[in-house]
C-alpha atoms as a PDB file:
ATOM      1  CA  UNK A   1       0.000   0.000   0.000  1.00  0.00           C
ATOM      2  CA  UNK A   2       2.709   2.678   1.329  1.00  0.00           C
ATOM      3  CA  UNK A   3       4.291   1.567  -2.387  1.00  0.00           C
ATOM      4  CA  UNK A   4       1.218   2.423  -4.567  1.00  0.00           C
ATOM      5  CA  UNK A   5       0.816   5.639  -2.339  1.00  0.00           C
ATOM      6  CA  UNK A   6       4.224   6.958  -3.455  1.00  0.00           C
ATOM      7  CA  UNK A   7       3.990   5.754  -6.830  1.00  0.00           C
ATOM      8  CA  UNK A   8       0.701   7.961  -6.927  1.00  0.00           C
ATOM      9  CA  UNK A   9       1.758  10.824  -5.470  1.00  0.00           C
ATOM     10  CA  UNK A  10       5.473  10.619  -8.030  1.00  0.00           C
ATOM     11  CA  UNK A  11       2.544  10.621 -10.729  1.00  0.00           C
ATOM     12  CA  UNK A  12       0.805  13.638  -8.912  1.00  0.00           C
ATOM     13  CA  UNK A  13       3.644  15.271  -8.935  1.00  0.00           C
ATOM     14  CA  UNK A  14       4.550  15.231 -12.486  1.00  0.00           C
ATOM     15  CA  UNK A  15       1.235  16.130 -13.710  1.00  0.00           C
ATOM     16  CA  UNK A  16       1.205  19.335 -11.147  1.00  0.00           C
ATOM     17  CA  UNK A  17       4.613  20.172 -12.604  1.00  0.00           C
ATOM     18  CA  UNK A  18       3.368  20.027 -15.829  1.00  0.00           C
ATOM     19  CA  UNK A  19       0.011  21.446 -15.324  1.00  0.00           C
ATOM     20  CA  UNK A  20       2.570  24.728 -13.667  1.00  0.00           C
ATOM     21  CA  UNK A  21       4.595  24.914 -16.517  1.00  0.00           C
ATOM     22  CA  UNK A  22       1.410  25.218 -18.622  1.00  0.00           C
ATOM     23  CA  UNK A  23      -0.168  28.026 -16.281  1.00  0.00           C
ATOM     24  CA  UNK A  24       3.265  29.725 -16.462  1.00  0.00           C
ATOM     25  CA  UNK A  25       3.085  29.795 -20.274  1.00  0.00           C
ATOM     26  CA  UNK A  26      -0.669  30.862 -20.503  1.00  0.00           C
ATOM     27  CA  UNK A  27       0.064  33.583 -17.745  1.00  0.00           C
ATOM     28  CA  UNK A  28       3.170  34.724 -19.993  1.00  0.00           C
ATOM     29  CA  UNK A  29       1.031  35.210 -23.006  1.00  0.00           C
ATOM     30  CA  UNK A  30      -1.105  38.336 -21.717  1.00  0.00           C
ATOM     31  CA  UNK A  31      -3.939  37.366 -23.737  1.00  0.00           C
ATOM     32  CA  UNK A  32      -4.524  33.930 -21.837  1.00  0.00           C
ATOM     33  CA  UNK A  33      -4.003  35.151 -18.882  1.00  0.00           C
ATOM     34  CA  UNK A  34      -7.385  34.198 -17.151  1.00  0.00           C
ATOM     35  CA  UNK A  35      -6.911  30.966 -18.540  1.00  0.00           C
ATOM     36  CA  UNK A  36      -3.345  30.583 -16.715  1.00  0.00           C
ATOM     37  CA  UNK A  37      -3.870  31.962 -13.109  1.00  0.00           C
ATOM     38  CA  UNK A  38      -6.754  28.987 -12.566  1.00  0.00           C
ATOM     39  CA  UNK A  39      -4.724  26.409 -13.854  1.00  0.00           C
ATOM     40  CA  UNK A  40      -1.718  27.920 -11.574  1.00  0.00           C
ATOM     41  CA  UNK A  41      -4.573  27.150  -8.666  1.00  0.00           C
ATOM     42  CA  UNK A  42      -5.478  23.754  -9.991  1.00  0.00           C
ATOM     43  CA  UNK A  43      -1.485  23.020  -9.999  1.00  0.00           C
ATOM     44  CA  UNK A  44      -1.370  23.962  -6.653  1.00  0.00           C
ATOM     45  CA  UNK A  45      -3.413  21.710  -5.236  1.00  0.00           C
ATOM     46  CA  UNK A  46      -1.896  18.710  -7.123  1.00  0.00           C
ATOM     47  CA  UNK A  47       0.900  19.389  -6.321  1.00  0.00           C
ATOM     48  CA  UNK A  48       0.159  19.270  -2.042  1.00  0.00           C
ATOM     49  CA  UNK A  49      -2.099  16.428  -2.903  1.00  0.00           C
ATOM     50  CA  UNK A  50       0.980  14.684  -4.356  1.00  0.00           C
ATOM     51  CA  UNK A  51       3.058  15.762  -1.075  1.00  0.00           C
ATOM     52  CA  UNK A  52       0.068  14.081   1.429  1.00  0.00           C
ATOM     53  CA  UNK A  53       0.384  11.251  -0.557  1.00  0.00           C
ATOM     54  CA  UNK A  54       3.989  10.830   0.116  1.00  0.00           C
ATOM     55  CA  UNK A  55       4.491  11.553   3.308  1.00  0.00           C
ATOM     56  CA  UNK A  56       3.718   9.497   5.997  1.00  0.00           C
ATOM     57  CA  UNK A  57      -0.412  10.227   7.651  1.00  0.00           C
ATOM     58  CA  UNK A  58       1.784  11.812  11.071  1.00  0.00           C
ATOM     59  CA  UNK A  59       3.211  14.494   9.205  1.00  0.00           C
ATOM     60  CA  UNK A  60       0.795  15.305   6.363  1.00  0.00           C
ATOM     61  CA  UNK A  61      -1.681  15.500   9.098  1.00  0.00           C
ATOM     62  CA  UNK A  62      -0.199  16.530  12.369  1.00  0.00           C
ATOM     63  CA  UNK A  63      -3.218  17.887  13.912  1.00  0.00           C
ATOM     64  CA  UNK A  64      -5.452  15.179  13.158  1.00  0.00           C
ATOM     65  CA  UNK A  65      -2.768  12.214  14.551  1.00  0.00           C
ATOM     66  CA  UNK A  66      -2.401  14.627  17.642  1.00  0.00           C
ATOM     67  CA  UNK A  67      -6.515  14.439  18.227  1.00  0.00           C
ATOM     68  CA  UNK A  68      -6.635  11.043  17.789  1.00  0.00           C
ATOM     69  CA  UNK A  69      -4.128  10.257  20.458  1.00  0.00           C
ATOM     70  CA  UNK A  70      -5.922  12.256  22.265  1.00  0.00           C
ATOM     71  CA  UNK A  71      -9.212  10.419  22.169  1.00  0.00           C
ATOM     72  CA  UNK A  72      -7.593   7.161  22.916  1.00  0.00           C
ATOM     73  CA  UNK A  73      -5.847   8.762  26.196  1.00  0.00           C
ATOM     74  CA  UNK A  74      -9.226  10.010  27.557  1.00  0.00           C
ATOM     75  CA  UNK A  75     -11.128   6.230  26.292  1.00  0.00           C
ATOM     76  CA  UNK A  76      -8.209   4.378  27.951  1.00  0.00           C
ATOM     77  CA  UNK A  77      -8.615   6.001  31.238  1.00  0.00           C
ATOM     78  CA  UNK A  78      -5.066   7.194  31.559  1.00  0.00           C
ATOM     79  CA  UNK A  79      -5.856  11.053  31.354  1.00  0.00           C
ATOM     80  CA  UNK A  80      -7.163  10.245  35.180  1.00  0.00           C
ATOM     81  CA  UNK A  81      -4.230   8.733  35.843  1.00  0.00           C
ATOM     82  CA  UNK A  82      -2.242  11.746  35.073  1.00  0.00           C
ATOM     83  CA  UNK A  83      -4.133  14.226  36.802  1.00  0.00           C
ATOM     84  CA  UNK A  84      -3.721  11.749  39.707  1.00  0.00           C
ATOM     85  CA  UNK A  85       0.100  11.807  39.530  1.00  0.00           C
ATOM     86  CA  UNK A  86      -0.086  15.670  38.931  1.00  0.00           C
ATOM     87  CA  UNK A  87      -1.574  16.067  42.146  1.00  0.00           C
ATOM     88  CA  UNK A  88       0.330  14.009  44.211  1.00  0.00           C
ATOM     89  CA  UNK A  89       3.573  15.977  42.659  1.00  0.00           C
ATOM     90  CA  UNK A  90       2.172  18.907  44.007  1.00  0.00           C
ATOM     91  CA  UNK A  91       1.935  18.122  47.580  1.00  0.00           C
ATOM     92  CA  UNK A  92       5.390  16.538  47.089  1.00  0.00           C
ATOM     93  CA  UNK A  93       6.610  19.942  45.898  1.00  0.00           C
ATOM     94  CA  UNK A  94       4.292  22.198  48.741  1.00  0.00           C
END
């Protein structure tokens, strides 16, 4: 799986290259220039498509991993645990 996902997002990434190069060109030519600027937006978002593809889920989506470690701290019944040991570290420290 983690092979077709960076084989996709290689492909991604070429096609948002080329779809950039094409925007460039259109944007050059003054006369095409509406044409170029949404295709520069299009290219864009290939291109950071391509880029979540390859990277691994933790750092294309940081927030999101973060959350859901989050939810399984709280449905474990460790976050009680912590506050426990946070309060007995205080009256250590008082």
């Amino acid at each position: 799986m983690r092979f077709l996902r960076g084989l996709l997002g290689g492909v991604l990434w070429i096609v948002g290259g080329l779809l950039g190069l094409v925007g460039i060109v259109l944007c050059v030519t003054v006369l095409l220039l509406p044409l170029g600027i949404p295709l520069l937006m299009v290219a864009r978002r290939v291109l950071s498509r391509a880029v979540q593809l390859m990277l691994p889920r933790a750092l294309s989506h940081p927030i999101d991993e973060v959350t859901k470690a989050a939810k399984k701290t709280v449905a474990s019944g460790a976050a009680g645990d912590i506050g426990k040991k946070a309060r007995k570290l205080r009256k250590r420290l008082a």
